[in-house]
C-alpha atoms as a PDB file:
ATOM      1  CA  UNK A   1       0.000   0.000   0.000  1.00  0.00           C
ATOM      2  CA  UNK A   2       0.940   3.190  -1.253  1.00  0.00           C
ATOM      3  CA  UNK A   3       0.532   6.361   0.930  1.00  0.00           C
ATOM      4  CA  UNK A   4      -0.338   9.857   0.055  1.00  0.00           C
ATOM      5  CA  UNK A   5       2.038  13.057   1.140  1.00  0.00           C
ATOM      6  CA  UNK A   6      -0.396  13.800   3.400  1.00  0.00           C
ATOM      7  CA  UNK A   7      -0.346  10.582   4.976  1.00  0.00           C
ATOM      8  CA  UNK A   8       3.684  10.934   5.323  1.00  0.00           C
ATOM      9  CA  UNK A   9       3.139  14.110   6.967  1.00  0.00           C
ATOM     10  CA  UNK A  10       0.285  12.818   9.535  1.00  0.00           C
ATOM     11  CA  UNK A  11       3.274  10.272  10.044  1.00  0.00           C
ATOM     12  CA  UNK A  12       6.039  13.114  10.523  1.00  0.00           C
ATOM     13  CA  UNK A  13       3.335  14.743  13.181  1.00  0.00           C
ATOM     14  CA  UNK A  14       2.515  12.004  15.051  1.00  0.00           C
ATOM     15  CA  UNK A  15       6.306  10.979  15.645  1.00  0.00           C
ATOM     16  CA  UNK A  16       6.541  15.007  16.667  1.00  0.00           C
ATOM     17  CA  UNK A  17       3.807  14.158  19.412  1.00  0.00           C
ATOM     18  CA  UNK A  18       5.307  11.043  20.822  1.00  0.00           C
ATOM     19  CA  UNK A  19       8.555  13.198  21.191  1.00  0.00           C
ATOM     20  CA  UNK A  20       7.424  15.676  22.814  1.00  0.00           C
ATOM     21  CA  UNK A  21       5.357  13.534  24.958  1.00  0.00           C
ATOM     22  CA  UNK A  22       8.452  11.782  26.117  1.00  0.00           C
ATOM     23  CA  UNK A  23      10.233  15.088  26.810  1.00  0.00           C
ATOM     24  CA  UNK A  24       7.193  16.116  29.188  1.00  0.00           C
ATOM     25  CA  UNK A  25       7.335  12.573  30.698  1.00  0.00           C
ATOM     26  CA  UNK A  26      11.302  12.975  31.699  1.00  0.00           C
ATOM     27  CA  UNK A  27      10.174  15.010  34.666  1.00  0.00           C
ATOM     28  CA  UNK A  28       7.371  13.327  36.056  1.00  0.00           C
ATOM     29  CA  UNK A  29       6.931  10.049  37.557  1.00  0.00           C
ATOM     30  CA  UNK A  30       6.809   7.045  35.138  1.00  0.00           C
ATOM     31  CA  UNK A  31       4.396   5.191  36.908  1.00  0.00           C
ATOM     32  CA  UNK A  32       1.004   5.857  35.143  1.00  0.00           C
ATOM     33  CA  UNK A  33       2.745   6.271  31.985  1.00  0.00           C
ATOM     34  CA  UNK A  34       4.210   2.621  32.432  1.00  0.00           C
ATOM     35  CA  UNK A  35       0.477   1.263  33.353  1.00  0.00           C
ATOM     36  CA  UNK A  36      -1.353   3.078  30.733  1.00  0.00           C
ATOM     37  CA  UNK A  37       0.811   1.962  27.808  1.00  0.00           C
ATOM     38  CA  UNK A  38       0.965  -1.327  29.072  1.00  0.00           C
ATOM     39  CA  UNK A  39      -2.608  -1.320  29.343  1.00  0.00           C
ATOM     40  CA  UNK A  40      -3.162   0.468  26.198  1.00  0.00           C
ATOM     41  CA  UNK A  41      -0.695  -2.151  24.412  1.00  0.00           C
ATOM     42  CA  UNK A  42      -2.643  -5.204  25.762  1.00  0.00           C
ATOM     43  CA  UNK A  43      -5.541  -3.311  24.389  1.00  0.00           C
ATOM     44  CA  UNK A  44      -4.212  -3.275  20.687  1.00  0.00           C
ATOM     45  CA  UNK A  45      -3.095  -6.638  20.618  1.00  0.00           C
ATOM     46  CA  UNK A  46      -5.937  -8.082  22.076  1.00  0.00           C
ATOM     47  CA  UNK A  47      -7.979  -6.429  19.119  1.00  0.00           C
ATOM     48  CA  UNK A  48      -8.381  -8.187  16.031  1.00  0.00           C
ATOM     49  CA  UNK A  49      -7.478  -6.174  12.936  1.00  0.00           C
ATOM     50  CA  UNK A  50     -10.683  -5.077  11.404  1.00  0.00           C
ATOM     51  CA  UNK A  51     -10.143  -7.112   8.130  1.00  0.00           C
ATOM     52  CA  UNK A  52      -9.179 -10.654   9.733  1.00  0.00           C
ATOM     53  CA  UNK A  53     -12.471 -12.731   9.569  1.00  0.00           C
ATOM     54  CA  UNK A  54     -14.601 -10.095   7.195  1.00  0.00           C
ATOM     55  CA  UNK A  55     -13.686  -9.054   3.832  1.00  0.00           C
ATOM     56  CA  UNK A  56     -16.287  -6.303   3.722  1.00  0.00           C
ATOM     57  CA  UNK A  57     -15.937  -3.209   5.994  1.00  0.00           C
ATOM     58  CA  UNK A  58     -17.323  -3.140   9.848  1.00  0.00           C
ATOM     59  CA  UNK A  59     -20.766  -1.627  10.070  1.00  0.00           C
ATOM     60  CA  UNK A  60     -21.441   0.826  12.819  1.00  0.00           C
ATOM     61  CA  UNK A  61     -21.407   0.417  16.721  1.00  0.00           C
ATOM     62  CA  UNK A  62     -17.712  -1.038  16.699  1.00  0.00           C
ATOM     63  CA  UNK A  63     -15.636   0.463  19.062  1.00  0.00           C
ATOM     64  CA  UNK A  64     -12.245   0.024  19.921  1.00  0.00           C
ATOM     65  CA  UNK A  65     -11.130  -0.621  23.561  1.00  0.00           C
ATOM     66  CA  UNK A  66      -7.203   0.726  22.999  1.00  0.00           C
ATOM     67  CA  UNK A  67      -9.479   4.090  21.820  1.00  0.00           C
ATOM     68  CA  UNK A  68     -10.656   3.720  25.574  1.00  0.00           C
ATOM     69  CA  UNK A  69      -7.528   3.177  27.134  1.00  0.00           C
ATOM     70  CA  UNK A  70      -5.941   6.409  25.021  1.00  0.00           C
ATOM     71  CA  UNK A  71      -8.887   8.745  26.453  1.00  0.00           C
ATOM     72  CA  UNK A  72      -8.362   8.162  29.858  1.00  0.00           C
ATOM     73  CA  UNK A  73      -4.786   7.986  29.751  1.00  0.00           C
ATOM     74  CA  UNK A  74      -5.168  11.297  28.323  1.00  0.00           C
ATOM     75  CA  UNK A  75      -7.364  12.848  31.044  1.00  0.00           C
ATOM     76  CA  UNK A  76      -5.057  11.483  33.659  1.00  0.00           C
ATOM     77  CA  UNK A  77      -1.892  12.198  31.945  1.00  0.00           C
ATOM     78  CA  UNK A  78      -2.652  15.338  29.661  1.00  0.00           C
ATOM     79  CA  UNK A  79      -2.046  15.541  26.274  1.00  0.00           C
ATOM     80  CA  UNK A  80       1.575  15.189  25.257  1.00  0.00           C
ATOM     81  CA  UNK A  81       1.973  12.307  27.661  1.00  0.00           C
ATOM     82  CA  UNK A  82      -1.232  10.841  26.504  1.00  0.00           C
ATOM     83  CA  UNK A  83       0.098  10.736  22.848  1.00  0.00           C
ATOM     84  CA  UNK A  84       3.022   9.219  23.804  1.00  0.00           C
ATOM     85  CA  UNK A  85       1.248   6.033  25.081  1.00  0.00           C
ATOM     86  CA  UNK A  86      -1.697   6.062  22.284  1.00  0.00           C
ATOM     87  CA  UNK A  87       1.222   6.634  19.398  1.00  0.00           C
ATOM     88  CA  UNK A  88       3.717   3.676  20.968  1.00  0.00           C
ATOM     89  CA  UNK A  89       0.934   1.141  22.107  1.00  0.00           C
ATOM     90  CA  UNK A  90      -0.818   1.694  18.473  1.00  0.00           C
ATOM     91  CA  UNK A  91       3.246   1.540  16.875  1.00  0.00           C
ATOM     92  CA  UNK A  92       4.398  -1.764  18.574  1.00  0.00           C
ATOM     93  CA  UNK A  93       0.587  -3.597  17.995  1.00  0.00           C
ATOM     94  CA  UNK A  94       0.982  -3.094  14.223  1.00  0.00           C
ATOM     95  CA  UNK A  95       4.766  -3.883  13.987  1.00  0.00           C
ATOM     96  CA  UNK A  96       3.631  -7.789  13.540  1.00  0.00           C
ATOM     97  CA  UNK A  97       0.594  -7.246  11.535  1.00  0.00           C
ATOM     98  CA  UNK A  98       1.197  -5.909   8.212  1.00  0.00           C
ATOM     99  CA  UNK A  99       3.368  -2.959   6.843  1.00  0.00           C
ATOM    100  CA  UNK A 100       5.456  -0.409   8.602  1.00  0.00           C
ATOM    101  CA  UNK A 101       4.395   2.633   6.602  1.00  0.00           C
ATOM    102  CA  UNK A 102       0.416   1.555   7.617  1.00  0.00           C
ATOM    103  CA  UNK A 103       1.215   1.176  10.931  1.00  0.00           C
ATOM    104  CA  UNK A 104       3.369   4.294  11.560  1.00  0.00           C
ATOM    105  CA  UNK A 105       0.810   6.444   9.216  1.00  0.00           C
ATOM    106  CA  UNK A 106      -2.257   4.683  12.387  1.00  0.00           C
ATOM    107  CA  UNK A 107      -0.210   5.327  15.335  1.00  0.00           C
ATOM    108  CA  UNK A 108       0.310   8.697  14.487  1.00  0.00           C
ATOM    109  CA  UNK A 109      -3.255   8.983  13.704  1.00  0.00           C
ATOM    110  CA  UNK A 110      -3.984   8.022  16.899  1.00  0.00           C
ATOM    111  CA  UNK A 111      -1.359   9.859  18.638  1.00  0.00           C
ATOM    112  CA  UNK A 112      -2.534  12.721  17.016  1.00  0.00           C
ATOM    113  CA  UNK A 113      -6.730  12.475  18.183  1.00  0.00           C
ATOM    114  CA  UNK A 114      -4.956  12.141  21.226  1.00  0.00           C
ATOM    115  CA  UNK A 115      -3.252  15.344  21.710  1.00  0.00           C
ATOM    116  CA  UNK A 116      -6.366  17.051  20.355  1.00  0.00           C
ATOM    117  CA  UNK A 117      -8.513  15.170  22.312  1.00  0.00           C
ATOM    118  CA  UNK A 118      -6.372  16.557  25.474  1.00  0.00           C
ATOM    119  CA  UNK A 119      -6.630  20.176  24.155  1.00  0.00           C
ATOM    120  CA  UNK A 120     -10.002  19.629  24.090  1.00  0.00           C
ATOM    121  CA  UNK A 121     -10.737  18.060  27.395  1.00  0.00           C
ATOM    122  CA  UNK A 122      -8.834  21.413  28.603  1.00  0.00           C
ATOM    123  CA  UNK A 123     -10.488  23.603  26.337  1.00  0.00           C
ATOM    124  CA  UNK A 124     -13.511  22.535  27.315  1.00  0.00           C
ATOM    125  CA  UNK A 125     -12.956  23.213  31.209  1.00  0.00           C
ATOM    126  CA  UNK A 126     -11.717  19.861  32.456  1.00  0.00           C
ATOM    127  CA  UNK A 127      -8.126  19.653  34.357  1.00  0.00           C
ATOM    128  CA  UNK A 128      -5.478  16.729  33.669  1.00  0.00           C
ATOM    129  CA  UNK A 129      -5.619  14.371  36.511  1.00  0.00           C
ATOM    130  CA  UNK A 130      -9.144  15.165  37.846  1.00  0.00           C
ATOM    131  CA  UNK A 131     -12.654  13.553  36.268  1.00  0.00           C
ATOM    132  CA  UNK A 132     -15.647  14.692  38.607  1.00  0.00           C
ATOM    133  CA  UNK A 133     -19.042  13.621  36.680  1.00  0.00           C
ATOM    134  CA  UNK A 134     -21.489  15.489  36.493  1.00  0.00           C
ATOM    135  CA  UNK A 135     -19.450  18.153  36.558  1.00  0.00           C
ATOM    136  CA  UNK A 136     -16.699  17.556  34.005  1.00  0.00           C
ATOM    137  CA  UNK A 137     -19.492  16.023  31.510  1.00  0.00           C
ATOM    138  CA  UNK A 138     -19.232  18.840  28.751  1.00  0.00           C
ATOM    139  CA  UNK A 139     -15.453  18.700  29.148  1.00  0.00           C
ATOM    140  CA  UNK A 140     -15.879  14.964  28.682  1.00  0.00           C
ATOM    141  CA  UNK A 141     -18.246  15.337  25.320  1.00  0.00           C
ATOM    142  CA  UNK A 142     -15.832  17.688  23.367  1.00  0.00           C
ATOM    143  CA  UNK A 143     -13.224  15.420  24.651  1.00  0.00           C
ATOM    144  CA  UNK A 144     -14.847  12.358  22.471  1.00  0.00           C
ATOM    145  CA  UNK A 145     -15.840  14.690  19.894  1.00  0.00           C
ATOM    146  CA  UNK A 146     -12.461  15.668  19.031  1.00  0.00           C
ATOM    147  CA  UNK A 147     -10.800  12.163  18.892  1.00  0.00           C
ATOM    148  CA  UNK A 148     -13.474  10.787  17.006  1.00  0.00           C
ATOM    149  CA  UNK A 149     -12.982  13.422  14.249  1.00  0.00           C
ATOM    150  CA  UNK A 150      -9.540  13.690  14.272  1.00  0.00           C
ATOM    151  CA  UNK A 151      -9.246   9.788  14.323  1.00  0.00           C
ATOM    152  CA  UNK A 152     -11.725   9.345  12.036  1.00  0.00           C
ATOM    153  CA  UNK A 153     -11.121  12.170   9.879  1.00  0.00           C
ATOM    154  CA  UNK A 154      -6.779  11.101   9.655  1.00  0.00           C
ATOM    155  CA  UNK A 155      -7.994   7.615   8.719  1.00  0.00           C
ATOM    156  CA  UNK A 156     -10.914   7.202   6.359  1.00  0.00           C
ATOM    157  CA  UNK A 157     -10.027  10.646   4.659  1.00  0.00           C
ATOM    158  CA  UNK A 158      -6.311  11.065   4.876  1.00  0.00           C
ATOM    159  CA  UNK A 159      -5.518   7.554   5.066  1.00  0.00           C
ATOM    160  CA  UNK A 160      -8.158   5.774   3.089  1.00  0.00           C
ATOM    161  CA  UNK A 161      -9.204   8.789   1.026  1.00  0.00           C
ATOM    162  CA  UNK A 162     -12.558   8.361   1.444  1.00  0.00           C
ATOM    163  CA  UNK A 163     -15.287  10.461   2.773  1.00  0.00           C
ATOM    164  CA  UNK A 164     -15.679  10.998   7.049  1.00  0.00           C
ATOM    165  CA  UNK A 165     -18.456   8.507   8.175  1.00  0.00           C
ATOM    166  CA  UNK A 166     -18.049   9.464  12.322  1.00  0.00           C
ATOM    167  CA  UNK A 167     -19.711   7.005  14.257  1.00  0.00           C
ATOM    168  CA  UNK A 168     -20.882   8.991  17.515  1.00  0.00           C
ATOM    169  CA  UNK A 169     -22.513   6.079  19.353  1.00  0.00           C
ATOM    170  CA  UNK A 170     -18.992   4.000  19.082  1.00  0.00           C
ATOM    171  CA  UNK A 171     -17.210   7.500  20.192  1.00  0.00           C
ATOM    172  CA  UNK A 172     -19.601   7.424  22.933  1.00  0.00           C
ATOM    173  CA  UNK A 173     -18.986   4.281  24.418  1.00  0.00           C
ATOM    174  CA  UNK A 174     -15.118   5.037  23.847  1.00  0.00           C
ATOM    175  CA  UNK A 175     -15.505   8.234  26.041  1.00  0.00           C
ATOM    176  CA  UNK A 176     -17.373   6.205  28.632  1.00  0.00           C
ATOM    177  CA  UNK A 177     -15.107   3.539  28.730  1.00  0.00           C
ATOM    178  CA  UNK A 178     -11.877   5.920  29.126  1.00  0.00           C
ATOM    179  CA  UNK A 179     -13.637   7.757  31.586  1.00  0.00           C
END
């Protein structure tokens, strides 16, 4: 599979993220960080590749638990941090499973809905390290909002060059689950 110049930039972008992520983790304790992108590695390989038993594409309502795992490691972590684990747990699932331009190009799409999705959580009023619901519920919502596009939007347009089809039920359940 051949990807775009876009694509190789989503790629250069999302290795920016993790970078950066791992310079804001060199002063901070590496215990979450270690559980979340263990937990957010399990995650990924635990998931089967969409295309394994189905030839046709997955209808709506699928959700992905590693998408879980990367939202709350980014409203406990913050954003740079929380890119780091959603970039390498994505990186090192897809080493195994099929090319190394694919996989880079979907780990840095997820990185990247990470980092916005941590922008957003903060942009919408919510503080890294603290999740009080009711409270933090719209902070929550633009939080899912924003990784669903940006996911959504860096694969099936960027990646697949194909029109956005956002599924907001699965993004829901992905929010809940990460929260």
């Amino acid at each position: 599979m051949r990807l775009s110049p876009l694509a190789y930039l989503t790629v250069a972008a999302g290795i920016g993220a993790c970078v950066v992520g791992a310079l804001a983790a060199a002063g901070e304790p590496l215990t979450a960080l270690a559980l979340f992108g263990a937990a957010a590695l399990a995650a990924e390989l635990l998931e089967e590749p969409e295309n394994a038993r189905v030839r046709e594409p997955l209808g709506p309502g699928v959700i992905r638990v590693a998408s879980g795992v990367d939202i709350a490691a980014v409203i406990v972590l913050g954003p740079w941090r929380g890119a780091l684990v959603a970039g390498a747990a994505a990186f090192l699932a897809r080493l195994m499973r099929g090319p190394i331009a694919l996989g880079g190009f979907q780990a840095a799409a997820f990185a990247l809905a990470t980092l916005a999705a941590g922008y957003a959580f903060e942009l919408g009023g919510g503080r890294t390290g603290h999740l009080a619901l009711p409270d933090d519920l719209v902070p929550l919502t633009v939080l899912a909002l924003a990784y669903l596009l940006v996911s959504r939007g860096l694969l099936q347009v960027v990646g697949g060059l194909e029109v956005l089809q956002p599924d907001f039920a699965a993004a829901a359940a992905e929010a809940g689950l990460g929260a």
